[in-house]
Protein backbone atom coordinates (compact mmCIF):
# COMPACT_ATOMS: atom_id res chain seq x y z
CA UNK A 1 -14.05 -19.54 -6.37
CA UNK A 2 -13.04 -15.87 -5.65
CA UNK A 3 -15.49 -13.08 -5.22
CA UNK A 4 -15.80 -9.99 -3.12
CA UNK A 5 -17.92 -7.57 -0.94
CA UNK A 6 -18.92 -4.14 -1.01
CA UNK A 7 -15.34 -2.65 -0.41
CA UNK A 8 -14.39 -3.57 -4.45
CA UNK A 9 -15.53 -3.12 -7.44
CA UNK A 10 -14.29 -3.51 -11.14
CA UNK A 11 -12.61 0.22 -10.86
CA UNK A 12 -11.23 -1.04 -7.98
CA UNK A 13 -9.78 -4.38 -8.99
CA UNK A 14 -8.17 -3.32 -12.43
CA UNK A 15 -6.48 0.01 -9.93
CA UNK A 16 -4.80 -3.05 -7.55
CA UNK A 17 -3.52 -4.88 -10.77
CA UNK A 18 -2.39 -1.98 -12.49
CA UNK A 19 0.01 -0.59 -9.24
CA UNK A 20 0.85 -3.92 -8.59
CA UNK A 21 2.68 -4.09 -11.85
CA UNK A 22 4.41 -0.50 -11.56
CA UNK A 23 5.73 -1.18 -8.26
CA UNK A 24 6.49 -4.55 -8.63
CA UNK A 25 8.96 -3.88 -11.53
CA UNK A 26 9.84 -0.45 -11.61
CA UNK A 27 7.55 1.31 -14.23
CA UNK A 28 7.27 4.71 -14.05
CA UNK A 29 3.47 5.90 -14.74
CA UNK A 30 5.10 8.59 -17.27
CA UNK A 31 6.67 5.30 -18.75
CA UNK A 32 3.06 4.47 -20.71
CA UNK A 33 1.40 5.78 -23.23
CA UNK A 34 -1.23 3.75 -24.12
CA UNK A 35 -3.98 2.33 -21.56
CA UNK A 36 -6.83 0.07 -22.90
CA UNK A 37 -9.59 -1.75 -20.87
CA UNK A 38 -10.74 -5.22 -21.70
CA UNK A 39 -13.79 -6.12 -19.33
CA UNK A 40 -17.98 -6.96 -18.98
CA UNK A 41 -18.43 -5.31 -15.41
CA UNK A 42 -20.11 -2.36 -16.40
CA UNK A 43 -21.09 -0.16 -13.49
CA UNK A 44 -21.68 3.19 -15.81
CA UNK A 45 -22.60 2.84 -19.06
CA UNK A 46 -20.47 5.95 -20.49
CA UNK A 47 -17.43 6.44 -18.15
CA UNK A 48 -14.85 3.86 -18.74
CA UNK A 49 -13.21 1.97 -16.07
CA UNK A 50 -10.11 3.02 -17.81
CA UNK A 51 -10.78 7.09 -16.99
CA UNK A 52 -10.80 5.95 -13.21
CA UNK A 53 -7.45 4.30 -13.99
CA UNK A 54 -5.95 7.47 -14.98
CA UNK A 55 -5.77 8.91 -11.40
CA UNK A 56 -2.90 7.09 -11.19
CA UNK A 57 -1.15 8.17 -13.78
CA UNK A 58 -2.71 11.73 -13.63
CA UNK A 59 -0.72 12.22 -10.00
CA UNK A 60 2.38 11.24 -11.87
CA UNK A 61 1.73 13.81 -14.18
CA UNK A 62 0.95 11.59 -17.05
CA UNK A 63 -2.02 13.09 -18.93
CA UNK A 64 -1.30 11.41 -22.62
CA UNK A 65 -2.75 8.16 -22.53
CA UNK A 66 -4.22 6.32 -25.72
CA UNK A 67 -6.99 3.86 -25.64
CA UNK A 68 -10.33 3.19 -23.32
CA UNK A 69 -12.53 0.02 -22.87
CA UNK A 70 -13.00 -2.80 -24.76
CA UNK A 71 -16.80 -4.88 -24.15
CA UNK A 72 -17.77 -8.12 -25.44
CA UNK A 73 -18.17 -10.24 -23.10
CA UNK A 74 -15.16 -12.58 -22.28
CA UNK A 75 -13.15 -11.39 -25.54
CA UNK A 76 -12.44 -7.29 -24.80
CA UNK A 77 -9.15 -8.37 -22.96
CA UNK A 78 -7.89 -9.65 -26.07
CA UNK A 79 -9.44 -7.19 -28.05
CA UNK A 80 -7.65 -4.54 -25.60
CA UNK A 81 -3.91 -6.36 -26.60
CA UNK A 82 -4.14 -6.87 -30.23
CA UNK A 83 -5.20 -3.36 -30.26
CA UNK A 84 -2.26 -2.26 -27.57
CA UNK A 85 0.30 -4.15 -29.86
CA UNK A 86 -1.15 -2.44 -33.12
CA UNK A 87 -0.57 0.54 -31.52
CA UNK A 88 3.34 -0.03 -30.65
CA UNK A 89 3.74 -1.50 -34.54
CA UNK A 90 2.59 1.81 -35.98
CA UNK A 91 3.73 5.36 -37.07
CA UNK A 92 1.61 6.79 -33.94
CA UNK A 93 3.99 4.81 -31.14
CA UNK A 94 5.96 7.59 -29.23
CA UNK A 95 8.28 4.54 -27.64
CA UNK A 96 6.60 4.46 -24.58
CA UNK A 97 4.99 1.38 -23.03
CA UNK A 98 1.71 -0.01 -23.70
CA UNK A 99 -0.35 -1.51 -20.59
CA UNK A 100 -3.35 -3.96 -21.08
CA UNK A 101 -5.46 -4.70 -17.80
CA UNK A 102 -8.03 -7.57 -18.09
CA UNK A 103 -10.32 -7.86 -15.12
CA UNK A 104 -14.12 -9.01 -14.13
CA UNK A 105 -16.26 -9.49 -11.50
CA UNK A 106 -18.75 -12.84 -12.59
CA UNK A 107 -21.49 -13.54 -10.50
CA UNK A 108 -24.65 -14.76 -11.16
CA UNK A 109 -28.69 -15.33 -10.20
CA UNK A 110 -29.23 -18.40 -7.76
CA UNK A 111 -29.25 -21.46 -9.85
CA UNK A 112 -27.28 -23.94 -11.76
CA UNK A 113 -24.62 -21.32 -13.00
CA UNK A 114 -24.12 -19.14 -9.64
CA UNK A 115 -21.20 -21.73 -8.82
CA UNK A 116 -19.16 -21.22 -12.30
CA UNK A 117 -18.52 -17.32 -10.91
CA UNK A 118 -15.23 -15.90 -10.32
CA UNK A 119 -12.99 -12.94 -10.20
CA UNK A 120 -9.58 -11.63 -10.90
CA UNK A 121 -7.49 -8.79 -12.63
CA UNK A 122 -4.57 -9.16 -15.43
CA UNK A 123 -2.38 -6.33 -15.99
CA UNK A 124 -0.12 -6.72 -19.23
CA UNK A 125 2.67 -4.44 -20.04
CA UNK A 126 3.52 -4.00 -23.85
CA UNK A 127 7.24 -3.02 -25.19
CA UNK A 128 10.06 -3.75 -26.33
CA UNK A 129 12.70 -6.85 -25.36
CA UNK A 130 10.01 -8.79 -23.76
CA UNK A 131 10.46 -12.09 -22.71
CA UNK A 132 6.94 -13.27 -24.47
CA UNK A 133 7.18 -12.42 -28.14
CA UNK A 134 3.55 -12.42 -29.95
CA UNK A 135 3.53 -14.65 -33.14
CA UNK A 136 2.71 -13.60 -36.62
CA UNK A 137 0.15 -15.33 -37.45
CA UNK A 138 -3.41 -15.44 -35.81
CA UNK A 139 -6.91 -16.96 -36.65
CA UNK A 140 -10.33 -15.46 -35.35
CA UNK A 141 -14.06 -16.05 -35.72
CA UNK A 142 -16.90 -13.48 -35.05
CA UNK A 143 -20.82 -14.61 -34.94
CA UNK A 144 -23.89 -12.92 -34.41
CA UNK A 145 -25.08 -15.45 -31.25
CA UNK A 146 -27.37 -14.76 -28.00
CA UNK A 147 -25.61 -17.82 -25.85
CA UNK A 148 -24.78 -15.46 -23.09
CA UNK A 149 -25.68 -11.85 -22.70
CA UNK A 150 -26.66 -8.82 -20.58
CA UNK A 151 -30.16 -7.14 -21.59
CA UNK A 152 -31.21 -6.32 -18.01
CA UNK A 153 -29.18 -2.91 -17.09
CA UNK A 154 -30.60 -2.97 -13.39
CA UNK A 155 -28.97 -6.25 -12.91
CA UNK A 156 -25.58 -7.62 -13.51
CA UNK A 157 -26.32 -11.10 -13.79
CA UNK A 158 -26.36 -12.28 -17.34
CA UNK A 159 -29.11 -14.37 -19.14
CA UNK A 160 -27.54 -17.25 -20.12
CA UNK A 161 -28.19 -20.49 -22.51
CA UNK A 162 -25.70 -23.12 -20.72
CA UNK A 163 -25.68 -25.83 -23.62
CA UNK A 164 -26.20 -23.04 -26.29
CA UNK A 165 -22.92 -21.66 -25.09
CA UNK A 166 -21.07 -24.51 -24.75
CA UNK A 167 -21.67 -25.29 -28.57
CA UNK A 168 -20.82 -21.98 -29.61
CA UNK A 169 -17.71 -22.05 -27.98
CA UNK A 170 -16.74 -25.02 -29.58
CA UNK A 171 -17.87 -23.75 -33.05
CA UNK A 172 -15.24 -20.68 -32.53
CA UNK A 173 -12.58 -22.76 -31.82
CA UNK A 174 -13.41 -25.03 -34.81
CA UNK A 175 -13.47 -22.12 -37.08
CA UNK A 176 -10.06 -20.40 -35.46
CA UNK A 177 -8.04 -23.75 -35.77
CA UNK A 178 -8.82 -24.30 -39.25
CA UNK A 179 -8.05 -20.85 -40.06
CA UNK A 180 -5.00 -20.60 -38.23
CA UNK A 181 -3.95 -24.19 -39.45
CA UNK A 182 -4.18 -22.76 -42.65
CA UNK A 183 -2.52 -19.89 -42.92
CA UNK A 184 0.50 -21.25 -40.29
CA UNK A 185 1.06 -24.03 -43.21
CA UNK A 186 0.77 -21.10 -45.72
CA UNK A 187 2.74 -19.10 -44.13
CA UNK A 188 5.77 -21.82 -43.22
CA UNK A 189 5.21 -24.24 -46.06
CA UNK A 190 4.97 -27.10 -43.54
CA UNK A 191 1.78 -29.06 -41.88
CA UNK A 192 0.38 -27.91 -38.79
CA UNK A 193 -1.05 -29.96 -35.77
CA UNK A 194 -1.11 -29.49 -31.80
CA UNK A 195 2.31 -31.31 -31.89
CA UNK A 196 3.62 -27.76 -33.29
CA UNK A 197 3.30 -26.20 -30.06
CA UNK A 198 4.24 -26.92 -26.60
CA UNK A 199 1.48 -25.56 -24.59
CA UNK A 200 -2.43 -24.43 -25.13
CA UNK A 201 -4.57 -21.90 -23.38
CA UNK A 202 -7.51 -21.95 -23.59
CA UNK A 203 -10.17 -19.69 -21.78
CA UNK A 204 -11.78 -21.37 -19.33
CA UNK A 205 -15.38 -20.65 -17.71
CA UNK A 206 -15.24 -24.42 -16.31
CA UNK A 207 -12.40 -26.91 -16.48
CA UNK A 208 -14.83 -29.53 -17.77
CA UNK A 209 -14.92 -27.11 -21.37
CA UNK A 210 -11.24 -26.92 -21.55
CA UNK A 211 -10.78 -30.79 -21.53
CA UNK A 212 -13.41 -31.07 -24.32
CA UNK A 213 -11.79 -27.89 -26.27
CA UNK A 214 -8.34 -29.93 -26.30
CA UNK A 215 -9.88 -32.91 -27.35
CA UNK A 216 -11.74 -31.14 -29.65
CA UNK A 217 -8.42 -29.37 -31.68
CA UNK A 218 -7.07 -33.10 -31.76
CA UNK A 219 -10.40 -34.06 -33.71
CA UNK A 220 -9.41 -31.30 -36.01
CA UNK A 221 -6.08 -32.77 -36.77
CA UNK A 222 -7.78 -36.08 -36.95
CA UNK A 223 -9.93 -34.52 -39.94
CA UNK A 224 -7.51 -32.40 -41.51
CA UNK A 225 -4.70 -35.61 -40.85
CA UNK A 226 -6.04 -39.01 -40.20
CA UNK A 227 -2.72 -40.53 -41.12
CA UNK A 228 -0.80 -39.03 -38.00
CA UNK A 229 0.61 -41.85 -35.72
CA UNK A 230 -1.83 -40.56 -33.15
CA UNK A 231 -4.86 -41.72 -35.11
CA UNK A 232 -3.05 -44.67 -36.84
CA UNK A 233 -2.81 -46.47 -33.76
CA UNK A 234 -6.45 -46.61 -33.29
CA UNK A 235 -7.74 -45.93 -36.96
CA UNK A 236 -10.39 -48.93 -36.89
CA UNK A 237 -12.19 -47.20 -33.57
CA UNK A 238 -11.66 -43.61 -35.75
CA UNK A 239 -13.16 -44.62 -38.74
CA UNK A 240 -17.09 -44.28 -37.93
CA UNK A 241 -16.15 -40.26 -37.32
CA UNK A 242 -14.23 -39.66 -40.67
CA UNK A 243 -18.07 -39.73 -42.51
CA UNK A 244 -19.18 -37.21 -40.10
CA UNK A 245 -20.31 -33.68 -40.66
CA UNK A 246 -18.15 -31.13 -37.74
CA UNK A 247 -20.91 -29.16 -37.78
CA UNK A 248 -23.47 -32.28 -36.73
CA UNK A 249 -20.40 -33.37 -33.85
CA UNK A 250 -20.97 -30.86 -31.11
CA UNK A 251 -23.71 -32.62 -29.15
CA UNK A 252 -22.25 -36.49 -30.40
CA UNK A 253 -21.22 -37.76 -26.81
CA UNK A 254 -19.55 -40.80 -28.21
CA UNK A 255 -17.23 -38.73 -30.41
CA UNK A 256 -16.44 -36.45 -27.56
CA UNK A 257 -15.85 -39.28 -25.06
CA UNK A 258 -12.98 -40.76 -27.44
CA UNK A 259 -11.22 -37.88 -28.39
CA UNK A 260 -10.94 -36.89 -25.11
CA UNK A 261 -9.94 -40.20 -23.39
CA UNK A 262 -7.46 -39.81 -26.57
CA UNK A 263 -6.52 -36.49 -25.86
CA UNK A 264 -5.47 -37.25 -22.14
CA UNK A 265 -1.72 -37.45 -22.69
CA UNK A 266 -1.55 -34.03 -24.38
CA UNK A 267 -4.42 -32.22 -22.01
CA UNK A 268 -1.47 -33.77 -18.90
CA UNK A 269 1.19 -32.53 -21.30
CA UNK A 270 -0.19 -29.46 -22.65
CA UNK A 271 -3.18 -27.95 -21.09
CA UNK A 272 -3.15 -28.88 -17.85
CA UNK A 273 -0.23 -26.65 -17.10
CA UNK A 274 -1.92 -23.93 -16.97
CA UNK A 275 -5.32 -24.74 -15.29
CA UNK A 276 -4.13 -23.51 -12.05
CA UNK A 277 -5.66 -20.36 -11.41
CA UNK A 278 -8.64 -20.91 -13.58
CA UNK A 279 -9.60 -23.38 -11.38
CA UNK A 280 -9.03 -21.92 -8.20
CA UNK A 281 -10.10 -18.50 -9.00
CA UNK A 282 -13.34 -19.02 -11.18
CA UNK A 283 -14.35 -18.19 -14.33
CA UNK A 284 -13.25 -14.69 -14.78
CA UNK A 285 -14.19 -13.59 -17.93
CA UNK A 286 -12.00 -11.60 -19.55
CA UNK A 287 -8.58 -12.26 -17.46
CA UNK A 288 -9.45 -15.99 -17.85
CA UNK A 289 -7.06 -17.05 -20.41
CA UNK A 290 -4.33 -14.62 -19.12
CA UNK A 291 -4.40 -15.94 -15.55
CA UNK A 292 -4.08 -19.37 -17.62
CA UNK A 293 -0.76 -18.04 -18.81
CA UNK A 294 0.80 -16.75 -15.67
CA UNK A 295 -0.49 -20.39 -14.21
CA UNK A 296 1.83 -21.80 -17.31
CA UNK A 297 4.81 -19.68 -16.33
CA UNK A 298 4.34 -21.03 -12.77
CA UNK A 299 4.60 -24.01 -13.44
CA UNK A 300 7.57 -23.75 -15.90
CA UNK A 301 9.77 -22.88 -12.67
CA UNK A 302 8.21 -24.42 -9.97
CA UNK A 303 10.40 -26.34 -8.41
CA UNK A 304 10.91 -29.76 -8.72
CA UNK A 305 11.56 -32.42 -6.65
CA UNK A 306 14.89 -33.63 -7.17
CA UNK A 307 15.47 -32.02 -10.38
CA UNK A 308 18.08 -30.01 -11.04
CA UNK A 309 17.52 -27.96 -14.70
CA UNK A 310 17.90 -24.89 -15.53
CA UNK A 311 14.20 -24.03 -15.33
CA UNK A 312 15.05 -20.55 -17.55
CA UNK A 313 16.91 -22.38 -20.60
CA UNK A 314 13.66 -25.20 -20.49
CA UNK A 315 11.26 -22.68 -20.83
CA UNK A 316 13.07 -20.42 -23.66
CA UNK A 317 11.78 -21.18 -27.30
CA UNK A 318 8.14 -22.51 -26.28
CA UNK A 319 5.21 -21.70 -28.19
CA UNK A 320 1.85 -21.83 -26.60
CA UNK A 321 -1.37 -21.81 -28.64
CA UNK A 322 -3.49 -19.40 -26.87
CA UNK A 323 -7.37 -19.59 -27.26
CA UNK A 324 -9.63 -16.31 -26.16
CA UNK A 325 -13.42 -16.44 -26.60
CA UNK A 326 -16.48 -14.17 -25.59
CA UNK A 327 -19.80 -15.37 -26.42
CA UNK A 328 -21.88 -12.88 -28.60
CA UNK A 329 -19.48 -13.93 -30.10
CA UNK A 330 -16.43 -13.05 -30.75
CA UNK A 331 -13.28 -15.23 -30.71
CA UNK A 332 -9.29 -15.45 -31.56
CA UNK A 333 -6.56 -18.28 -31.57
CA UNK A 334 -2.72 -16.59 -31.74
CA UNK A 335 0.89 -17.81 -30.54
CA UNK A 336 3.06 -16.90 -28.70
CA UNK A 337 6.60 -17.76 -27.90
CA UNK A 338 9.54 -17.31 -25.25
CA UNK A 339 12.40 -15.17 -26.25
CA UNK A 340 13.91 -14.29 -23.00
CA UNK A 341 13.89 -15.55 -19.03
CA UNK A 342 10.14 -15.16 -17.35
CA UNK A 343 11.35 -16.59 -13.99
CA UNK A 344 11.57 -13.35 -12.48
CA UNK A 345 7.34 -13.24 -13.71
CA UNK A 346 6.56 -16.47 -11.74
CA UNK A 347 8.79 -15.28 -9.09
CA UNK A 348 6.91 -11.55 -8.85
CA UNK A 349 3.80 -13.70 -8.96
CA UNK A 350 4.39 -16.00 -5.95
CA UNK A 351 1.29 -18.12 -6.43
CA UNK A 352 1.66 -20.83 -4.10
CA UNK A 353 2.00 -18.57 -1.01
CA UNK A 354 -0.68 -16.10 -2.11
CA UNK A 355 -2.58 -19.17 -2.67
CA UNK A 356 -2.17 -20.34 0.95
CA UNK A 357 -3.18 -16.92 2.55
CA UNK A 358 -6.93 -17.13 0.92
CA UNK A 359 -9.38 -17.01 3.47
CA UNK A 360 -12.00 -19.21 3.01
CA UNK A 361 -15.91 -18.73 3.89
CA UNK A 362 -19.00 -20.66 3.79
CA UNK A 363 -21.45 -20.72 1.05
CA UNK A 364 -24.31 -18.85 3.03
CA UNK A 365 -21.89 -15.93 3.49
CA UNK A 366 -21.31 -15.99 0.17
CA UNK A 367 -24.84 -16.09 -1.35
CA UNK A 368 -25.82 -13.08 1.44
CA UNK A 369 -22.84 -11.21 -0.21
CA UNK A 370 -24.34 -11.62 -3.36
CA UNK A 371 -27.91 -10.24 -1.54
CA UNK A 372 -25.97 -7.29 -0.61
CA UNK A 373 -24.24 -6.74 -3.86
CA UNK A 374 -28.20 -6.72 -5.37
CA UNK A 375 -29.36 -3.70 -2.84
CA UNK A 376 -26.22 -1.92 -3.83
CA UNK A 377 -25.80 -1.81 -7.93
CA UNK A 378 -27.06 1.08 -9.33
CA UNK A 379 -28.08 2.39 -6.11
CA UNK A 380 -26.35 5.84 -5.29
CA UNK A 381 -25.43 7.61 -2.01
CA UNK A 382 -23.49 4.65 0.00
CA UNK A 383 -20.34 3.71 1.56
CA UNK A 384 -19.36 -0.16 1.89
CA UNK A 385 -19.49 -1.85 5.20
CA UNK A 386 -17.02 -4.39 4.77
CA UNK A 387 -13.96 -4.56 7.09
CA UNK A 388 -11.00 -2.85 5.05
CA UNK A 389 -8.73 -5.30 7.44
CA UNK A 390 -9.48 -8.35 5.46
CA UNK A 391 -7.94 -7.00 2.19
CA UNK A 392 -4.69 -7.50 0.98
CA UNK A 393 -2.01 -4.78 1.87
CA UNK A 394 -1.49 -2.80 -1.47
CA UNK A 395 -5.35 -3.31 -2.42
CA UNK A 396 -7.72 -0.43 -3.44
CA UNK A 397 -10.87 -0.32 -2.26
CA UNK A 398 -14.12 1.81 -2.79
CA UNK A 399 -14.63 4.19 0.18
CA UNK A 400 -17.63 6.06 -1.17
CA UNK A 401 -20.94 6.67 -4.04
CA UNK A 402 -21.74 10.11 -3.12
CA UNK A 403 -25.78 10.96 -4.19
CA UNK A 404 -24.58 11.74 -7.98
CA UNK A 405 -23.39 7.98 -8.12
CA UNK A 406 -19.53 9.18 -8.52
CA UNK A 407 -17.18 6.57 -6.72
CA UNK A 408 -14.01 7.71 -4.84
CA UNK A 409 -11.48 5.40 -3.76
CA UNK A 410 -8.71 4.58 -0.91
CA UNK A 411 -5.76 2.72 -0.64
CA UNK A 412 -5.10 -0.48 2.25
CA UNK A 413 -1.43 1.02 3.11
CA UNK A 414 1.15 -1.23 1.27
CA UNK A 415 3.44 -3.49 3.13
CA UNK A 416 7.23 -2.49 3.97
CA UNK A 417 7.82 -6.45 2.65
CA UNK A 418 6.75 -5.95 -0.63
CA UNK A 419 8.87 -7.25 -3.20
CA UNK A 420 10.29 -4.86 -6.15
CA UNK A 421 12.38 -6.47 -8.97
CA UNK A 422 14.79 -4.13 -10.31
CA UNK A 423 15.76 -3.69 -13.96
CA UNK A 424 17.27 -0.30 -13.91
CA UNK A 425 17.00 1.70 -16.22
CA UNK A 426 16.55 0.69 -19.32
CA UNK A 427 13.36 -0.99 -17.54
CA UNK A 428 12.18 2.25 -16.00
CA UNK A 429 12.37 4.54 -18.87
CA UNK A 430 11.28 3.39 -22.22
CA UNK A 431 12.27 5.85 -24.63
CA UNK A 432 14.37 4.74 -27.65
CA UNK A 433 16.10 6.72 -30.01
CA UNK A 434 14.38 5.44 -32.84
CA UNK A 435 10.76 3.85 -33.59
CA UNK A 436 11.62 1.31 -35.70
CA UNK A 437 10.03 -1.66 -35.28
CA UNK A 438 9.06 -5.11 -36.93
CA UNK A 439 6.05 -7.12 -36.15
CA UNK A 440 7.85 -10.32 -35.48
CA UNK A 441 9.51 -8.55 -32.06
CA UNK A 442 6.41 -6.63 -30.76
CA UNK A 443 5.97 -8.57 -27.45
CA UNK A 444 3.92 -8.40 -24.30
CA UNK A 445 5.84 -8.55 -20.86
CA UNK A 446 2.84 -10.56 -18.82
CA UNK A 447 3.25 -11.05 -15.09
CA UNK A 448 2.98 -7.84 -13.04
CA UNK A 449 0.39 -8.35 -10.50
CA UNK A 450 -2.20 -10.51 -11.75
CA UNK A 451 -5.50 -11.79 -10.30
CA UNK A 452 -6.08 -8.50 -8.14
CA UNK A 453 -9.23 -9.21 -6.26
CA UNK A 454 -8.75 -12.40 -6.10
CA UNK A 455 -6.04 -13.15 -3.83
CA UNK A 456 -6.11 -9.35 -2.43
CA UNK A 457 -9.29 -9.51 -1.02
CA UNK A 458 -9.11 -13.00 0.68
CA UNK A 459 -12.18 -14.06 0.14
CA UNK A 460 -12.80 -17.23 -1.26
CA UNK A 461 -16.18 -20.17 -1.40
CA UNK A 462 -15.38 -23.74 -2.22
CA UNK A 463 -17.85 -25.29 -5.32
């Protein structure tokens, strides 16, 4: 599970993941035109995280920037790129890029949940030719719930209702897949079932959830298709659940024990893909289900032993289900599919050896981290007294809260071994003659520098 000290906060984390991604592949800051927010660490409750972003874009000289945060809970990185790529399909896009950060900071009080924390950044950029192409059609489901909130503004841990949660989670994805189901089969005049897609992401606070959210999308194709080989094969051991209400299933243990042991070929096939990060990170919120992704790409061009494919022509023409949820609640299901090479993203990414520098501490350092992290929020007039040396080269960090509570920030000098892909440029400026555009090509380029404080501030606790 990744957390950190004193020297980050969310400002902090979303600035690493944002110049990771500019210098990583060549963006120029003048390059975008639209910057939205999706994230639940609030440390001011009017100044968006997204106006301390812009310092590094202002020193470019880039003072036009659309958009600010997005908050509800897990969901307002999601919100933040539906509303990125409405902006690029409409009469107000100028042609320039659109860049979606996701990032979070979960923690909580001592108890049962303290060990589902977590933390990590997305950055997203939006444009043209991408090689992840967002589908047409897309399902969501919004609820007035209290399964997971934030009423106490001195604190930052949440009040949470574990099992309450967990059921409206579920419900959401019920009520997206039906939806979506619907109009896909509307839409393309043929049936739809998880065999339509070759991957799902789901957003994960726990891995135990996203084994019973797979299994639970195959017990909506059982309902809406009991006939499918799937459930033909075992239709006598099926039957009892066919006279059951959905709405009376969420808390029936022997329904959810066979669907999943059912489900386990496609959670291997499927799912499991892109678990990675989510597991070794945490939950983090709202750059769960997007760390999820880049953990997907990974794995599409890891190598494998022996094999010898062409890992970019596997990869092209997948569709991946993608799940988002944020309790409150909010929640959307959407597609989307490959239409050019994303090895250089997994490459950019480098998982596996950021992985392996982690440093690793013991769960007392970690809870008196936490301790600290109480004295400090909200407090004003303070400078962290973490070691800068254990962060990540590259890696912002807060350097002071003066007595008026305004944060200034620093930079861990970047190393002369950083890697920079270059597209030339056609990559670095954005501009096209014309703004025509369709919906079926608006796409998001994801990869960039993901999971900022994470991996850049080394600091991990084993659960």
């Amino acid at each position: 599970m990744a957390f950190c000290n004193d020297l980050e906060d969310i400002n902090s984390v979303c600035m690493t993941a944002v110049a990771n991604l500019l210098e990583k592949y060549n963006i120029a800051p003048t390059d975008i035109g639209r910057l939205e927010v999706g994230t639940e660490t609030l440390i001011d409750k009017s100044k968006s995280v997204k106006t301390s972003l812009c310092q590094l874009f202002n020193s470019h000289g880039n003072f036009d920037l659309e958009g600010v945060d997005n908050i509800n809970a897990c969901y307002g990185g999601t919100a933040a790129l539906l509303n990125t790529i409405s902006w690029v399909e409409s009469s107000a896009w100028d042609g320039r890029y659109g860049l979606v950060v996701c990032g979070d900071i979960a923690v909580y009080e001592e108890g049962p949940a303290r060990p589902t924390g977590g933390c990590a950044a997305v950055a997203m950029l939006i444009g043209r030719d991408a090689p992840l192409a967002m589908g047409l059609i897309r399902a969501s489901h919004m609820e007035d719930a209290y399964d997971f909130y934030k009423p106490k503004l001195d604190s930052e841990y949440p009040t949470v209702f574990g099992q309450e949660s967990n059921v409206c989670y579920l419900r959401a994805l019920d009520g997206c897949y039906r939806r979506f189901a619907l109009k896909y089969e509307s839409f393309n005049k043929a049936p739809f079932n998880l065999g339509q897609v070759d991957s799902v992401v789901l957003h994960s606070p726990y891995n135990k959830l996203v084994k019973k959210s797979g299994a639970r999308m195959l017990y909506n194709d059982f309902l809406r298709n009991p006939d499918l080989p799937i459930f033909k094969k075992h239709e006598k051991d099926l039957e009892p659940f066919k006279k059951l209400l959905p709405e009376n299933t969420y808390d029936n243990k022997e329904l959810e024990k066979t669907f999943i042991e059912l489900a386990r070929p496609m959670y291997a096939a499927k799912v499991e893909p892109s678990v990675l990060l989510p597991q070794e990170l945490g939950n983090s919120y709202t750059a769960s289900m997007y760390t999820g992704l880049l953990s997907l790409i990974h794995n599409w061009h890891k190598p494998k032993p022996g094999a010898q494919v062409d890992t970019e022509e596997q990869a092209k023409g997948k569709r991946v289900l993608m799940f988002s949820y944020g309790s409150g609640l909010a929640a959307t299901l959407y597609s989307i599919q490959v239409a050019g090479a994303t090895g250089h993203i997994a490459q950019a990414a480098n998982l596996e050896e950021r992985l392996k520098e982690r440093k690793f501490v013991s769960p007392q350092e970690f809870t008196e981290t936490l301790k600290d992290r109480e004295t400090k929020y909200g407090k004003f007039d303070w400078e962290p007294e973490g070691d800068p040396s254990e962060l990540f080269p590259g890696t912002y960090r807060l350097a002071r809260v003066d007595k008026h509570g305004r944060r200034s920030y620093e930079r861990v000098p970047v190393s002369p071994f950083r890697t920079t892909i270059n597209f030339g440029k056609q990559a670095i400026h954005s501009r096209m003659p014309t703004r025509s555009y369709h919906s079926s090509s608006v796409a998001l380029h994801a990869g960039s520098k993901l999971l900022s404080a994470a991996l850049r501030s080394r600091r991990f606790v084993k659960v």
